[in-house]
Protein backbone atom coordinates (compact mmCIF):
# COMPACT_ATOMS: atom_id res chain seq x y z
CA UNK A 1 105.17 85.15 112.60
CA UNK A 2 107.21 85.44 109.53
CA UNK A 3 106.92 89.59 108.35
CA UNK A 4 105.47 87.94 104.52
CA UNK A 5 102.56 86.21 106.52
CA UNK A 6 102.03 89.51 108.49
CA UNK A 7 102.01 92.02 105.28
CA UNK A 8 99.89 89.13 103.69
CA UNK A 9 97.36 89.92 106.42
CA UNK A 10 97.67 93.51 106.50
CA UNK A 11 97.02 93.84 102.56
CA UNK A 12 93.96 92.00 103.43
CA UNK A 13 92.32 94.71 105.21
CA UNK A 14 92.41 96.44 101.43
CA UNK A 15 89.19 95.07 101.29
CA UNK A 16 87.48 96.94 103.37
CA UNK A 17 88.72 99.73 101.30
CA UNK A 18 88.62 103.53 101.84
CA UNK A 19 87.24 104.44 104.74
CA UNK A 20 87.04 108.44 105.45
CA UNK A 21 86.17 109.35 108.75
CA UNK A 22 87.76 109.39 112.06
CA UNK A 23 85.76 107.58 114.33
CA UNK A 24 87.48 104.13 113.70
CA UNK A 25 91.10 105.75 114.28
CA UNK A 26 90.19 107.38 117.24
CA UNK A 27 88.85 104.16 118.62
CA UNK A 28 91.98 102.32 117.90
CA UNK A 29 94.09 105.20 119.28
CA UNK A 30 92.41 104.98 122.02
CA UNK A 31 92.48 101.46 122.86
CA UNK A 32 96.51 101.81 122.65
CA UNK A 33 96.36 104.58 125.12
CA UNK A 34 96.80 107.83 122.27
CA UNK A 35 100.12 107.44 121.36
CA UNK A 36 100.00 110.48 118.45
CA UNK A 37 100.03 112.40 121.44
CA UNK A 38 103.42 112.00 122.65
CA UNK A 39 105.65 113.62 120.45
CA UNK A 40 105.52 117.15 117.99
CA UNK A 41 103.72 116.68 114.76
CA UNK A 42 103.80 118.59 111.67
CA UNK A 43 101.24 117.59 109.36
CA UNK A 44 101.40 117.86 105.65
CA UNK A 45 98.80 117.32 103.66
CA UNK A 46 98.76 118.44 99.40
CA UNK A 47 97.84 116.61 95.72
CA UNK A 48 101.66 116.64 95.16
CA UNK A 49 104.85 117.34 97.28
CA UNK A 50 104.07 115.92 100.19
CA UNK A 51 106.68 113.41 100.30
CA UNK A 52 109.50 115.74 99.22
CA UNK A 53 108.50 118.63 101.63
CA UNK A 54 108.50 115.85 104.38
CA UNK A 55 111.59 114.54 103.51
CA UNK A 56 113.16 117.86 103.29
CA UNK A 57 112.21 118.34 106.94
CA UNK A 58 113.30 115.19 108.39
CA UNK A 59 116.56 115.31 106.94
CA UNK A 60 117.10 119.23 108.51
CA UNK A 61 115.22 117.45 111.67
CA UNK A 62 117.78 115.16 112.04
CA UNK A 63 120.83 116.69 111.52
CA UNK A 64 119.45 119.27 114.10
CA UNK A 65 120.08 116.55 116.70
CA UNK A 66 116.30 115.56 116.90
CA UNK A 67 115.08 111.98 116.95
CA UNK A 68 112.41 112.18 113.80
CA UNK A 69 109.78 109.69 112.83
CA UNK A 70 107.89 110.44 109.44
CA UNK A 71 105.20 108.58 107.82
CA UNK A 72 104.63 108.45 103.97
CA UNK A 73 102.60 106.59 101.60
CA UNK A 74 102.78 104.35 99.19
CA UNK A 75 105.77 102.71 99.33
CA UNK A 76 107.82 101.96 96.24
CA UNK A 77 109.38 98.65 97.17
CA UNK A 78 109.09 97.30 100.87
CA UNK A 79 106.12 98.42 102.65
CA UNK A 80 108.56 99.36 105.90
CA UNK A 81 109.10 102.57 103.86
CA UNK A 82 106.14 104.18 105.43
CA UNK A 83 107.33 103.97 108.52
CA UNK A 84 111.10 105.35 109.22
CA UNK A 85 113.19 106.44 111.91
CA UNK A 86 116.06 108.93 111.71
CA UNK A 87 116.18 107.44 108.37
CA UNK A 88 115.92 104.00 108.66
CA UNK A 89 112.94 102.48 108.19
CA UNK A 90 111.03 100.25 110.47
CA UNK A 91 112.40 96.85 110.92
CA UNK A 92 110.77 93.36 109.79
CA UNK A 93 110.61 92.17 113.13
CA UNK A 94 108.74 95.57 114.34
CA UNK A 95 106.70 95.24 111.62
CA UNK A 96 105.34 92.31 113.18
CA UNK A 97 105.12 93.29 116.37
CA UNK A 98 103.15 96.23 116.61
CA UNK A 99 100.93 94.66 113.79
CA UNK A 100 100.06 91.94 116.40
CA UNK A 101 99.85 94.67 118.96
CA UNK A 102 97.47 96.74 117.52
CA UNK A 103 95.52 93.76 116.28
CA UNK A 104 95.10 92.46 119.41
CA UNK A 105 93.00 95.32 120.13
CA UNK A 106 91.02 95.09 117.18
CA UNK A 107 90.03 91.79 118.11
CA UNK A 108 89.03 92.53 121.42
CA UNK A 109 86.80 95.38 120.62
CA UNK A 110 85.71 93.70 117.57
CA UNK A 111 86.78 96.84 114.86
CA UNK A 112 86.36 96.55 111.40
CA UNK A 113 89.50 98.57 110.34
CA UNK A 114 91.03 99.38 106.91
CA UNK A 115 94.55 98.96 105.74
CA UNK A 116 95.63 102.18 106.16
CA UNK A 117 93.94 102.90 109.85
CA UNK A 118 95.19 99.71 110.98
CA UNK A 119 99.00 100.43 109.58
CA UNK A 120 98.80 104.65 110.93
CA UNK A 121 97.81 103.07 114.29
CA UNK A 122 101.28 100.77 114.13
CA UNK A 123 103.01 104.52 113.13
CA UNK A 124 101.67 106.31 116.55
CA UNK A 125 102.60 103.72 118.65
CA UNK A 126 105.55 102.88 117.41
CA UNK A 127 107.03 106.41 116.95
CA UNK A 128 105.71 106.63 120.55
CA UNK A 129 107.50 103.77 122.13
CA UNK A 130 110.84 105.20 120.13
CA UNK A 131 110.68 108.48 122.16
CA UNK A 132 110.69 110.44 118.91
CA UNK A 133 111.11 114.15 119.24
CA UNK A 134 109.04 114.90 116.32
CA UNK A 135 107.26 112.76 113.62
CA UNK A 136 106.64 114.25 109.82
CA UNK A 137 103.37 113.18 108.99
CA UNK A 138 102.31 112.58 105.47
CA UNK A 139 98.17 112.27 105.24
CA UNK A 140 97.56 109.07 102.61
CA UNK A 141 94.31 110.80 100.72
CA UNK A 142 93.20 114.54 101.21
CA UNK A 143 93.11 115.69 104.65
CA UNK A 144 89.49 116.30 106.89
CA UNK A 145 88.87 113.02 107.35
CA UNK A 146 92.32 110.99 106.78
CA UNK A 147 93.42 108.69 109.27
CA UNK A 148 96.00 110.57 110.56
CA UNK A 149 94.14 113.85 111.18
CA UNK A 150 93.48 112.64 114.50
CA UNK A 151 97.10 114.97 115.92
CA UNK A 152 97.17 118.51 117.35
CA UNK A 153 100.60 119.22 115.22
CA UNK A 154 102.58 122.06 116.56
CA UNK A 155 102.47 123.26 112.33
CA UNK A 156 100.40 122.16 109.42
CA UNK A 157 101.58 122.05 105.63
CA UNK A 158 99.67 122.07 102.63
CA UNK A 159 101.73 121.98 99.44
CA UNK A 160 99.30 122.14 96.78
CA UNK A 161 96.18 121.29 95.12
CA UNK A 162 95.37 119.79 91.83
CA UNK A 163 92.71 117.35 90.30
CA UNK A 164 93.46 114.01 91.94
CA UNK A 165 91.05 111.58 93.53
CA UNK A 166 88.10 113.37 92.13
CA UNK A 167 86.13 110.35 92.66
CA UNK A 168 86.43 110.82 96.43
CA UNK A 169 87.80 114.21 97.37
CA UNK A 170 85.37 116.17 94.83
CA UNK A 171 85.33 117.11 91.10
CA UNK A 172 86.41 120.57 91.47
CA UNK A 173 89.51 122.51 93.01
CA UNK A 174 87.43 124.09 95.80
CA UNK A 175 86.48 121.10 97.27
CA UNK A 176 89.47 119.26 96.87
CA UNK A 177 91.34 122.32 98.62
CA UNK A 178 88.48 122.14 101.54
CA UNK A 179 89.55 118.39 102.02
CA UNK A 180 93.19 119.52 102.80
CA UNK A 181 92.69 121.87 104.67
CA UNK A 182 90.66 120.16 106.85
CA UNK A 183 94.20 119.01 108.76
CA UNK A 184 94.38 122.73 110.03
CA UNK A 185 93.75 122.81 113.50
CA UNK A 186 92.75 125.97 115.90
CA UNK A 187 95.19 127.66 117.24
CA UNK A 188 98.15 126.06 114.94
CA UNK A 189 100.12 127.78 111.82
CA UNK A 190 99.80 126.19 108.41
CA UNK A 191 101.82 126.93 106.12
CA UNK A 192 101.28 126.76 102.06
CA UNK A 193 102.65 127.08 98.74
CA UNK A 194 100.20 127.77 96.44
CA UNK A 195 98.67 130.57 94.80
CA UNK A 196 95.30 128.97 93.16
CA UNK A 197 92.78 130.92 94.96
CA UNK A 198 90.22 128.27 95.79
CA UNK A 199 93.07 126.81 98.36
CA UNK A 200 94.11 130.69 99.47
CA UNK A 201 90.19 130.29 100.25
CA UNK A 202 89.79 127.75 101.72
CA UNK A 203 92.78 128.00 104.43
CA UNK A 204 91.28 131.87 105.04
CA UNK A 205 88.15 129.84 106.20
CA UNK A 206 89.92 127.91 108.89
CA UNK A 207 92.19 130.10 110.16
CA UNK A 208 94.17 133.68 110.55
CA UNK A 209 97.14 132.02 111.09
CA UNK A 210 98.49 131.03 107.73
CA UNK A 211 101.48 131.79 105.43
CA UNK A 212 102.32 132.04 101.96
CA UNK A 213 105.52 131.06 101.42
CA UNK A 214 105.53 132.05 98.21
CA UNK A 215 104.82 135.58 99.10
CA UNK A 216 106.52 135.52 102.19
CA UNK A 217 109.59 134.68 100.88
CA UNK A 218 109.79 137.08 98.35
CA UNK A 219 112.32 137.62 96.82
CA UNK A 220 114.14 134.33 96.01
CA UNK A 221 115.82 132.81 92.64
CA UNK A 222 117.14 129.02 91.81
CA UNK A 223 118.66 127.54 89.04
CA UNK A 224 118.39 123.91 87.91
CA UNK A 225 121.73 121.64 87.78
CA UNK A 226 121.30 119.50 85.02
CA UNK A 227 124.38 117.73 85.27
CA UNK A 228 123.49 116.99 89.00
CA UNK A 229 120.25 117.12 89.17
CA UNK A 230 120.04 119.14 91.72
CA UNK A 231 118.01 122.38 92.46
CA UNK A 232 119.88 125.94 93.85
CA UNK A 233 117.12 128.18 96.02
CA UNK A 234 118.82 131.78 96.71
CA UNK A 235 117.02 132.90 99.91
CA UNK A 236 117.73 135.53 102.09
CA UNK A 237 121.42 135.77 101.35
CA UNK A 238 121.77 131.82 101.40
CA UNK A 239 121.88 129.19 98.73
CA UNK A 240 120.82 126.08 99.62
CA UNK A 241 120.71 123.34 97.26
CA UNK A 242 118.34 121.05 96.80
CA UNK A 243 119.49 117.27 96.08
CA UNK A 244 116.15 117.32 94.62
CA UNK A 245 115.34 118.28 91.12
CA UNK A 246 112.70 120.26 89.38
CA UNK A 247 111.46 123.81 89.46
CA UNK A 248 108.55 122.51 91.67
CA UNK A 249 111.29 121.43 94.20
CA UNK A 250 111.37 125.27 95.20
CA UNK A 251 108.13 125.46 96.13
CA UNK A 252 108.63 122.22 98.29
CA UNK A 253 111.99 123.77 99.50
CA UNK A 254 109.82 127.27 100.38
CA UNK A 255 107.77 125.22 102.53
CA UNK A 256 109.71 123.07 104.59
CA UNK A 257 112.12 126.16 104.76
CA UNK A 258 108.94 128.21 106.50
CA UNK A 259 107.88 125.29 109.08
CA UNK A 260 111.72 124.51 110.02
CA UNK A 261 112.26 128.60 110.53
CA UNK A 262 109.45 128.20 112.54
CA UNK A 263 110.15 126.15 114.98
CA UNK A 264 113.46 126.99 115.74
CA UNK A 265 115.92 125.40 112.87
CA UNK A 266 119.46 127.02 112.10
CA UNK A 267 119.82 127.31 108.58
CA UNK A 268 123.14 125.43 108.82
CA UNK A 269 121.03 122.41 109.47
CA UNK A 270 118.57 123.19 107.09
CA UNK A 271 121.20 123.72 104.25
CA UNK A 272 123.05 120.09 104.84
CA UNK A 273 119.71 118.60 105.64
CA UNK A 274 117.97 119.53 102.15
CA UNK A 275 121.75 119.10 100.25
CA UNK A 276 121.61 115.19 101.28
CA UNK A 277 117.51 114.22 100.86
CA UNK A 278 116.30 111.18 99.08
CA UNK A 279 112.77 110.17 97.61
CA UNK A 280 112.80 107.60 95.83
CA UNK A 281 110.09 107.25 92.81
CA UNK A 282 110.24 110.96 92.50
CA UNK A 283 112.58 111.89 89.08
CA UNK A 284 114.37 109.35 90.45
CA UNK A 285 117.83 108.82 87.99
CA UNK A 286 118.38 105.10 87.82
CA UNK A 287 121.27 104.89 85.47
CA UNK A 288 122.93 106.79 83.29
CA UNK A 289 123.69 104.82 79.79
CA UNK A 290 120.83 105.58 78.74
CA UNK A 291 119.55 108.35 81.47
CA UNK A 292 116.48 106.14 82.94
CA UNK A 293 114.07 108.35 84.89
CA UNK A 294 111.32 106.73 87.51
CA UNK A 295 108.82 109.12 88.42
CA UNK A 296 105.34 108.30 89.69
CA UNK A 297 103.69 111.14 88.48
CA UNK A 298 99.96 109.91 88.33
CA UNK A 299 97.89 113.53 88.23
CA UNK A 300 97.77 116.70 86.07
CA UNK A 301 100.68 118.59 88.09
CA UNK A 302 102.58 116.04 88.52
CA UNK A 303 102.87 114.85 84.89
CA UNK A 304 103.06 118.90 84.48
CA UNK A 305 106.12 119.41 86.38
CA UNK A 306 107.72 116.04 84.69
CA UNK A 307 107.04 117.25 81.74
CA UNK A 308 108.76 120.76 82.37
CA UNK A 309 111.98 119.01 83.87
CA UNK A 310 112.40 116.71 80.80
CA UNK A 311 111.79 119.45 78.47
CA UNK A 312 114.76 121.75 80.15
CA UNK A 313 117.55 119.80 79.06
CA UNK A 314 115.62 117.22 76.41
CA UNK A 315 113.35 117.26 73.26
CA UNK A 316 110.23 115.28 72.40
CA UNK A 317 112.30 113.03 69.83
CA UNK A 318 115.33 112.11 72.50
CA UNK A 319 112.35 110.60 74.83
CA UNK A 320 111.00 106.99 75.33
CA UNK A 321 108.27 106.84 78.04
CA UNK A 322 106.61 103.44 79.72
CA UNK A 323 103.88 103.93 81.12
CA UNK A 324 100.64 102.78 83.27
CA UNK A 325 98.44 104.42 85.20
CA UNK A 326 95.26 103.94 87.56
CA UNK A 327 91.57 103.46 86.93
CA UNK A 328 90.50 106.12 88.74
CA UNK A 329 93.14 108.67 87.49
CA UNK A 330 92.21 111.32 85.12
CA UNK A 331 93.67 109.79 82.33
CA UNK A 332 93.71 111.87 79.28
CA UNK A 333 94.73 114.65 81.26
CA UNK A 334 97.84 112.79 82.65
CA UNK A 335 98.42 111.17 79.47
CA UNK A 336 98.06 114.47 77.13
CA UNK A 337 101.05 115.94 79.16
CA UNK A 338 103.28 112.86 79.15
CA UNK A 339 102.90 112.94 75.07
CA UNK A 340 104.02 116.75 75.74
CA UNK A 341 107.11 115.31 76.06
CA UNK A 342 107.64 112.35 74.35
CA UNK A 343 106.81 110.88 70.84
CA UNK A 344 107.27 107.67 71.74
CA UNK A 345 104.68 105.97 74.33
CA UNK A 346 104.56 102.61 75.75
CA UNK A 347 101.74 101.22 77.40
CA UNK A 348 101.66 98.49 79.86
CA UNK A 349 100.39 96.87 82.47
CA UNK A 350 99.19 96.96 85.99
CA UNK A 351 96.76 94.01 86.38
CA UNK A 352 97.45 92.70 89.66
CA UNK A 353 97.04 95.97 91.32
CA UNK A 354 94.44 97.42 93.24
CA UNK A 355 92.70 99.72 90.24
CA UNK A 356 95.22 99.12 88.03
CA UNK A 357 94.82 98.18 83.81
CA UNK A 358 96.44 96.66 81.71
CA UNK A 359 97.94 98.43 78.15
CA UNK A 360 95.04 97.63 76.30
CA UNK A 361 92.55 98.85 78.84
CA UNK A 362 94.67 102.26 79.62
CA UNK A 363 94.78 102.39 75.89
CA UNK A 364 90.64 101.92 75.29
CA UNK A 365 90.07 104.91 78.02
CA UNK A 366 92.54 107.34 75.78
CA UNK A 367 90.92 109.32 73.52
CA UNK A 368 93.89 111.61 72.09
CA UNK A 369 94.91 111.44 68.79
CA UNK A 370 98.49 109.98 69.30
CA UNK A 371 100.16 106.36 68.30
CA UNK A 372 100.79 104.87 71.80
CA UNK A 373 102.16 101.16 71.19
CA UNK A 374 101.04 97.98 74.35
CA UNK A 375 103.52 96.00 75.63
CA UNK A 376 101.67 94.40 78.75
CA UNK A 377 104.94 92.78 80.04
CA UNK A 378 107.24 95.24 81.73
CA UNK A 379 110.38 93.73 80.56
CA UNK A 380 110.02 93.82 77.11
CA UNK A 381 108.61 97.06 77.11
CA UNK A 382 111.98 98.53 78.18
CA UNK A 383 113.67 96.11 75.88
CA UNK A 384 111.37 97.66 73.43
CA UNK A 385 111.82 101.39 74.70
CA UNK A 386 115.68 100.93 75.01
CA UNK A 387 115.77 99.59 71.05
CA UNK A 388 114.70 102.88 70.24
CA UNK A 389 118.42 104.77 70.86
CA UNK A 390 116.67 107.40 72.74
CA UNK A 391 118.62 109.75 75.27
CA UNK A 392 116.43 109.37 77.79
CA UNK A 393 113.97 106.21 79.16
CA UNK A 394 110.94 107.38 81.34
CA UNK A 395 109.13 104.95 83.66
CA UNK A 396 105.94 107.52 84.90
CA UNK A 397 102.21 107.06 85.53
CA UNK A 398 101.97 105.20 89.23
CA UNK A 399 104.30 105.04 92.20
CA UNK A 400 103.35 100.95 91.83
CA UNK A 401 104.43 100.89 88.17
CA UNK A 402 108.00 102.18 89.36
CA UNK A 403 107.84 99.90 92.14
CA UNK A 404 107.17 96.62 89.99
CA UNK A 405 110.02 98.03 87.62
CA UNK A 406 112.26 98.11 90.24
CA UNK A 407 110.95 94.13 91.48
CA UNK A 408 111.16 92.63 87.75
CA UNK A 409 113.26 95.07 85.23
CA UNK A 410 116.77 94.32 84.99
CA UNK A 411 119.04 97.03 84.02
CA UNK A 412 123.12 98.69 84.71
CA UNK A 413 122.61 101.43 87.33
């Protein structure tokens, strides 16, 4: 079966939603003989970093010599991102494979499975049959009862908290930090970088075994490159920079540093494995004449922290954003720190898209005082943001709005 026919089907398990709980993964699992048992898992849950700290590991992972799986979600253009191997990510034809594998075993049992549970149970297995060493697992929405908490990881991670999927994961910060660290299991480290109390909290209620990086690795400095775009940590008597950019990429760096230290990692391997990390959608620099930025910064803190790297080197009136965002984001909050840093704000749209709205619906939900401007097609509104001679193009709001930028925009990289 052609991999479009397969992802076709896949997608149409979206219907069933977002299903927390556990019992439908471990039924899967189980049917395909527990495959998230058969390797080293670090888990890393958090409302932002996630992918970054992950990444950061991987990359240290694999120039240790390990074979590393990790798992991350969404995906910005191909949906084999989630899935990757020492790097490369999962091939069309396994794509289909273990799709038809573990749908097999659906069908027999007769489970009613959602996207994500089906597509984590094609991630065990296959990270299973690849005889990985370790796998990096990202949880897709808070923690207690995401698919993949279902693993006994050797370490857990939890990055942050913020406001984000209040609709789900609760309306305040002490449930939402309850939610994450629901991946902490007995017995097992966690470590955390994060100093909002309701999350010190709520890891004290789970377990003794915790660390603050940011107290535990006390003292450090950085810098920010701004003509790489890079970010210098001074640790220990080390630098080690960060191909990553951003103050908030210490943080990240201070907790993949702690976990690696952990279980053994030289720092050699941990300085050339965080000097040569990618993520892709995360103040991602796209070209140069003008700078164009892609960053899929979708909450409070994330909008926060792009807001605080723009502002380093740029000022309000250099800046042209495009933007789009999610129903169920908090909106005004997202959208009062992108006008932080800009004075010039397209809207446009993401009709098409699970929760997504178009310019004119983002724009009816916004109720700051500011002159945003809709442009529904994505094109012309960076034909329209580029005719404004600005230093610097933004594309922020969603990880799928930089995604369908990538798929339709033309531009010189």
């Amino acid at each position: 079966m052609e991999v479009e026919k397969v992802l076709d089907e896949l997608y149409s398990y979206t219907v069933f939603g977002i299903k927390l709980g556990l019992d439908n993964i471990k039924k899967i699992c189980s049917l395909i003989g527990n495959p998230q048992n058969n390797y080293k898992v670090i888990h890393i849950a958090g409302t932002n970093g996630k992918g970054s700290t992950a990444s950061m590991i991987e990359s240290s992972l694999i120039d240790a010599g390990y074979s590393v799986g990790k798992y991350t979600s969404p995906h910005i253009l191909k949906f084999n991102e989630r899935i990757s191997l020492n790097g490369v990510m999962i091939s069309d034809e396994d794509v289909c494979r273990y799709f038809q594998l573990v749908k097999s075993k659906l069908e027999e049992d007769s489970i009613q499975t959602t996207f994500f549970e089906i597509t984590t149970a094609m991630m065990f297995l296959y990270f299973s049959d690849k005889n990985c060493d370790y796998v990096v697992l990202e949880t897709g929405l808070g923690g207690r009862y995401d698919a993949t908490n279902i693993v006994d990881p050797v370490l857990s991670i939890i990055t942050n908290v913020s406001m984000d999927h209040i609709n789900i994961l609760g309306d305040n910060l002490q449930d939402i930090a309850r939610e994450k660290a629901g991946i902490i299991k007995r017995g097992r480290p966690v470590f955390f970088a994060d100093d909002k109390p309701e999350l010190i909290q709520a890891v004290k209620e789970k377990t003794e075994l915790y660390t603050n990086v940011l107290e535990t690795f006390k003292p450090h400095s950085h810098f920010l490159d701004s003509e790489n775009f890079n970010t210098v940590v001074n640790l220990d008597g080390d630098s080690y920079r960060v191909s990553l950019y951003g103050d908030f990429q210490v943080n990240n760096f201070l907790a993949a540093y702690g976990a690696l230290k952990y279980i053994g990692i030289e720092n050699k391997f941990i300085k050339s494995g965080v000097a040569k990390v990618k993520w892709p959608g995360r103040f991602e620099i796209a070209a140069r004449d003008p700078l164009l930025i892609l960053d899929g910064a979708h909450n409070f803190d994330s909008a926060r922290v792009l807001k605080e790297n723009i502002l380093h080197s740029y000022k309000k009136e250099d800046v042209a954003v495009i933007c789009s965002l999610l129903e169920d984001k908090d909106i005004n909050t997202v959208m009062s720190e992108i006008r932080g840093f800009s004075d010039s704000i397209i809207l446009t749209s993401l009709k098409g898209v699970h929760r997504g709205l178009s310019g004119a619906d983002l724009l009816s939900k916004i109720s700051l005082e500011f002159d945003f401007e809709v442009v529904e097609d994505l094109p012309q509104a960076f034909q329209r943001a580029l005719s404004k001679n600005k230093k610097l193009v933004v594309v922020c709001g969603s990880f799928y709005l930089v995604s369908k930028f990538k798929e339709v925009v033309k531009f010189e990289s």
